[in-house]
Protein backbone atom coordinates (compact mmCIF):
# COMPACT_ATOMS: atom_id res chain seq x y z
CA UNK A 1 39.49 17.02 -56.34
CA UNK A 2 36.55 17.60 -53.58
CA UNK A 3 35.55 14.28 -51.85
CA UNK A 4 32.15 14.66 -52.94
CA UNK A 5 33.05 14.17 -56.72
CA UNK A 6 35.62 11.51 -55.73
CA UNK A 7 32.93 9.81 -54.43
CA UNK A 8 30.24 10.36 -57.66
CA UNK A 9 32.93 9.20 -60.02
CA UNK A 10 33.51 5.72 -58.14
CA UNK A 11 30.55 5.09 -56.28
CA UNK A 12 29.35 2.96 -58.79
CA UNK A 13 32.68 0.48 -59.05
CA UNK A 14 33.21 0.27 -55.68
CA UNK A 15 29.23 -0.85 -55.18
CA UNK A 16 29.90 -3.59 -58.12
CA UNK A 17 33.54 -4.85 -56.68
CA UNK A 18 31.62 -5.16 -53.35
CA UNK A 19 28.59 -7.03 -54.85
CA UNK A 20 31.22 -9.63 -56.70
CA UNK A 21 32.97 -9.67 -53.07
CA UNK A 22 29.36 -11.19 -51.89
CA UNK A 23 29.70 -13.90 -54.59
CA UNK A 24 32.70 -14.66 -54.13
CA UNK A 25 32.63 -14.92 -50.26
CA UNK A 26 29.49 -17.25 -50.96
CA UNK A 27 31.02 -19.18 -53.59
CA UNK A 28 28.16 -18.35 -56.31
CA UNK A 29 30.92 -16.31 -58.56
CA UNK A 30 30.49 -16.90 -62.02
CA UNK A 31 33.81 -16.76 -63.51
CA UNK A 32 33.59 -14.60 -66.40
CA UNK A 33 32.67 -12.24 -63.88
CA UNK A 34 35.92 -12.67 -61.74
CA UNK A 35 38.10 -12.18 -65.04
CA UNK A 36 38.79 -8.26 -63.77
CA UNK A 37 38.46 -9.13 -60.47
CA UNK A 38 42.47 -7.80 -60.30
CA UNK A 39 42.01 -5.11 -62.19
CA UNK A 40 39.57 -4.14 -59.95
CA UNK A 41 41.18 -4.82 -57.06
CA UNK A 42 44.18 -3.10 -57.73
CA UNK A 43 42.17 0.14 -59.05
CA UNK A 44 40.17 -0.05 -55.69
CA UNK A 45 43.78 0.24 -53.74
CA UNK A 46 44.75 3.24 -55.65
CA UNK A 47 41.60 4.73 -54.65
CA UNK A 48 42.09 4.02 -51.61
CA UNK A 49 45.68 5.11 -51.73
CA UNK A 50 44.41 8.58 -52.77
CA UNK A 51 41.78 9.18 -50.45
CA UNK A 52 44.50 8.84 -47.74
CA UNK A 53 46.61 11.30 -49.47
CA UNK A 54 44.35 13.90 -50.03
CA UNK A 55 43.01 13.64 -46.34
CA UNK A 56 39.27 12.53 -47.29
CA UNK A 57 36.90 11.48 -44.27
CA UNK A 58 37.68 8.65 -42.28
CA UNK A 59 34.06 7.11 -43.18
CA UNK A 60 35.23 6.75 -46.73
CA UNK A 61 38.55 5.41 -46.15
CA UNK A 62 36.99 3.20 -43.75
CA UNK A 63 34.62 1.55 -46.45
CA UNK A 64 37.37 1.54 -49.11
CA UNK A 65 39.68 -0.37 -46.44
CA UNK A 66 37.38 -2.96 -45.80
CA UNK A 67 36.89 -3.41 -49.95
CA UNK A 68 40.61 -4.15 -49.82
CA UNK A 69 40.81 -6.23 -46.74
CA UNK A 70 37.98 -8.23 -48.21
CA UNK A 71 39.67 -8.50 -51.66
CA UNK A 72 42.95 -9.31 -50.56
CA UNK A 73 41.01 -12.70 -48.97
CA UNK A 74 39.69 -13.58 -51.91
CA UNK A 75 43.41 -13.55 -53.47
């Protein structure tokens, strides 16, 4: 799979893990909102995971690692 549809497909979750990241890291969560939060975290790793494997551009491996370094706090 090209990067660039990688990217289209998941944009969108990675932008809403990131925005619950800011609520959590503020402490304004609401928790039915944090119900997937593993879930999500865990699907955000595999992305990650994959865009390593397939050799995708440091920029978006970058981002995706600091999603998971950022999650795995909020564990």
């Amino acid at each position: 799979m090209k990067q660039s549809l990688f990217e289209s497909r998941h944009q969108a979750d990675w932008d809403a893990f990131a925005m619950l990241l800011e609520a959590l890291e503020r402490g304004k969560a609401e928790p039915q909102t944090c119900s997937r939060f593993a879930a999500d975290y865990r699907q955000l790793c595999q992305h990650l995971a994959l865009a390593q494997t397939r050799g995708y551009s440091s920029h978006l491996i970058d981002q995706l690692q600091q999603l998971a370094m950022r999650g795995h706090q909020q564990f």
